[in-house]
C-alpha atoms as a PDB file:
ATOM      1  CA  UNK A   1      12.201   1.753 -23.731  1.00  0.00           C
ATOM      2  CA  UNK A   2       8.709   0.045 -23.862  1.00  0.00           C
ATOM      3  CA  UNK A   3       5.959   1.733 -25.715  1.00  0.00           C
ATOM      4  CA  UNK A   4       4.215   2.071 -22.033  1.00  0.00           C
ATOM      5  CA  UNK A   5       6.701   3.770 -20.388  1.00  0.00           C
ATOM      6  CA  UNK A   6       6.914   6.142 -22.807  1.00  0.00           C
ATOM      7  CA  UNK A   7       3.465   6.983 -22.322  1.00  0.00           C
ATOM      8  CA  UNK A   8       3.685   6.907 -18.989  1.00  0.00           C
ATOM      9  CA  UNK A   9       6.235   9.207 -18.954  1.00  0.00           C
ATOM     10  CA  UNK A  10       4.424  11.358 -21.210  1.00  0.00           C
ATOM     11  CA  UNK A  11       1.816  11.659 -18.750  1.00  0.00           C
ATOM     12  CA  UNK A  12       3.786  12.595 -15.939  1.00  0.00           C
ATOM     13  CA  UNK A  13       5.103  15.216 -18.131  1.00  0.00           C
ATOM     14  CA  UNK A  14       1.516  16.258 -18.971  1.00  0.00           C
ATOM     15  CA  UNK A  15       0.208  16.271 -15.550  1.00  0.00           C
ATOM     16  CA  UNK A  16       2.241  19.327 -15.002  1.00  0.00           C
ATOM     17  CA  UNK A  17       0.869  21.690 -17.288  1.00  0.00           C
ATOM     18  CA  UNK A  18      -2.867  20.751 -17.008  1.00  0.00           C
ATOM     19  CA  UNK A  19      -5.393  23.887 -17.394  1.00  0.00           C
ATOM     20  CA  UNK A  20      -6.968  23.227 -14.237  1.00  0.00           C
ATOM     21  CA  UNK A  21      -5.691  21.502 -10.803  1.00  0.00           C
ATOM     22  CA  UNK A  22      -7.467  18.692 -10.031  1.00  0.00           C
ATOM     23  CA  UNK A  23      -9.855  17.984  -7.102  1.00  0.00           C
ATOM     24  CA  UNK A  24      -7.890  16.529  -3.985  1.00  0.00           C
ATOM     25  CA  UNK A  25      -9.363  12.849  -4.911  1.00  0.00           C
ATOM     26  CA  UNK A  26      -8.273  13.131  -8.231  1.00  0.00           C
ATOM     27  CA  UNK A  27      -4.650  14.430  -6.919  1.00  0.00           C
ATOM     28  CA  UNK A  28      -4.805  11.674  -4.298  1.00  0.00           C
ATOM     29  CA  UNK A  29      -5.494   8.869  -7.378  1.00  0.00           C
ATOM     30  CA  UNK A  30      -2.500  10.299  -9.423  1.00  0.00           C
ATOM     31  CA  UNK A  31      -0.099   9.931  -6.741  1.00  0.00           C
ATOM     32  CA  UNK A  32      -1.213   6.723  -5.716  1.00  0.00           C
ATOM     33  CA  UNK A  33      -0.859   5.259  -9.556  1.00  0.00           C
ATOM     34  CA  UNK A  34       2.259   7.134  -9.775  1.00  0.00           C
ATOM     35  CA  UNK A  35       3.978   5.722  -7.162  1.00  0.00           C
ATOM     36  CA  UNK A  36       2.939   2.222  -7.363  1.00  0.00           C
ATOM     37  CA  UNK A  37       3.876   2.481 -10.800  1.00  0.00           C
ATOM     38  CA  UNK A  38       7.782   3.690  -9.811  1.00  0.00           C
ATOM     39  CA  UNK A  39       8.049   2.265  -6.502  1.00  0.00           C
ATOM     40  CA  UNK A  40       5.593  -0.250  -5.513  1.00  0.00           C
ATOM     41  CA  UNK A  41       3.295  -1.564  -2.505  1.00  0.00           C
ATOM     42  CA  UNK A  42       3.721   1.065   0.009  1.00  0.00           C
ATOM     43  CA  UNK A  43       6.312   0.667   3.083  1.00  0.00           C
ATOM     44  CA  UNK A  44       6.559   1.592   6.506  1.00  0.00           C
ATOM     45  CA  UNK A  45       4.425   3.102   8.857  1.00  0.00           C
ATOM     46  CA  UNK A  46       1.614   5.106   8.399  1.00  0.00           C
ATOM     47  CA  UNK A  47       1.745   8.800   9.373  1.00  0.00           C
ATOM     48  CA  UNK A  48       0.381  10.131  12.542  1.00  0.00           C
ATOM     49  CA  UNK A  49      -3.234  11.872  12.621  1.00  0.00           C
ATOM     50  CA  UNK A  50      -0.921  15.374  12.615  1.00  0.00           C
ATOM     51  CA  UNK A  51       0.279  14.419   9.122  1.00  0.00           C
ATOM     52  CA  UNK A  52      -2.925  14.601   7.880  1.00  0.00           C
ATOM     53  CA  UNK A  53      -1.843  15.414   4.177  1.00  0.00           C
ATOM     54  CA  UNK A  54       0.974  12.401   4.796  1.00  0.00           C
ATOM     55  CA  UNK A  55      -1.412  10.122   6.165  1.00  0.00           C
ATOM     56  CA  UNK A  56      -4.045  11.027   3.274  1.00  0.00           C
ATOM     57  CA  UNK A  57      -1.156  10.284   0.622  1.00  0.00           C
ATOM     58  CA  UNK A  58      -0.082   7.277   2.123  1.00  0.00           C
ATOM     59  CA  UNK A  59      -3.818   5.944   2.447  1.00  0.00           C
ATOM     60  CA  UNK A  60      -4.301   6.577  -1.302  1.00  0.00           C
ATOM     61  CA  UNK A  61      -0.471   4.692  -2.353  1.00  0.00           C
ATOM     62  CA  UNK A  62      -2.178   2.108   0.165  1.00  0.00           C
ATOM     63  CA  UNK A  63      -5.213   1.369  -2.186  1.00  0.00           C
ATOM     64  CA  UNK A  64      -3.344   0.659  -4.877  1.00  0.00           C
ATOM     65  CA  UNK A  65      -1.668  -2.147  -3.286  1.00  0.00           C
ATOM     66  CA  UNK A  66      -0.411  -5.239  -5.266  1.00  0.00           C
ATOM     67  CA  UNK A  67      -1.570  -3.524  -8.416  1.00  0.00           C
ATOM     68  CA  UNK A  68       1.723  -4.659 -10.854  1.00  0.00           C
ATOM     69  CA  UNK A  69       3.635  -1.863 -12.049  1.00  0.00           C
ATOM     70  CA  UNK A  70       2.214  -1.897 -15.727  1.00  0.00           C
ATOM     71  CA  UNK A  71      -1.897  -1.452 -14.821  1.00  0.00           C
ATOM     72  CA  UNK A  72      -0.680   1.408 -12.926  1.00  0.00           C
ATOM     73  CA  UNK A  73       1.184   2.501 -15.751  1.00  0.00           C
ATOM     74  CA  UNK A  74      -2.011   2.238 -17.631  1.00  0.00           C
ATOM     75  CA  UNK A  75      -4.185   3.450 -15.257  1.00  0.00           C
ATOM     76  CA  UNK A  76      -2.058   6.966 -14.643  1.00  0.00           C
ATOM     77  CA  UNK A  77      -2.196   7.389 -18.558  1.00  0.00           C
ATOM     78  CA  UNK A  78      -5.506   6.930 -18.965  1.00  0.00           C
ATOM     79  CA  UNK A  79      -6.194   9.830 -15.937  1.00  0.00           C
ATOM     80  CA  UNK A  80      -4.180  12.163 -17.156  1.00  0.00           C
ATOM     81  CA  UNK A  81      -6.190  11.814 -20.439  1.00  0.00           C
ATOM     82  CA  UNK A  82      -9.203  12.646 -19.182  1.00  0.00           C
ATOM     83  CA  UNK A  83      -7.763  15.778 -17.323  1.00  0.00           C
ATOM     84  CA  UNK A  84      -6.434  17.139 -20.886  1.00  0.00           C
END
């Protein structure tokens, strides 16, 4: 397993047992990394304006479009490490 993934998955790991929840953007950003790092672009169709919390999710995984697998890798790690 790369070095990177490790990390990464270090960082999920660590994201669970933070001292404080993070601020809805914040929660929003590590979603969005995390699933374009496991996943990839976002599919399908956007939630309807009912979903709100679906719609704000998918809007966030949106952003992150066509970022490769590895900067979001990066990117998660480094978050998480400032929320320590």
């Amino acid at each position: 397993m790369s070095d990177l993934k490790k990390q990464f998955e270090a960082a999920a790991a660590a994201s669970k047992n933070l001292k404080e929840r993070p601020d809805n953007d914040t929660m929003l950003k590590l979603y969005a990394l995390f699933k374009q790092a496991t996943v990839g672009d976002v599919e399908g169709k956007r939630p309807g304006f009912t979903d709100m919390v679906g719609r704000a999710k998918f809007d966030a995984w949106a952003a992150a479009k066509g970022k490769s697998a590895a900067d979001a890798m990066r990117e998660y790690v480094a978050l998480v490490g400032t929320l320590k």
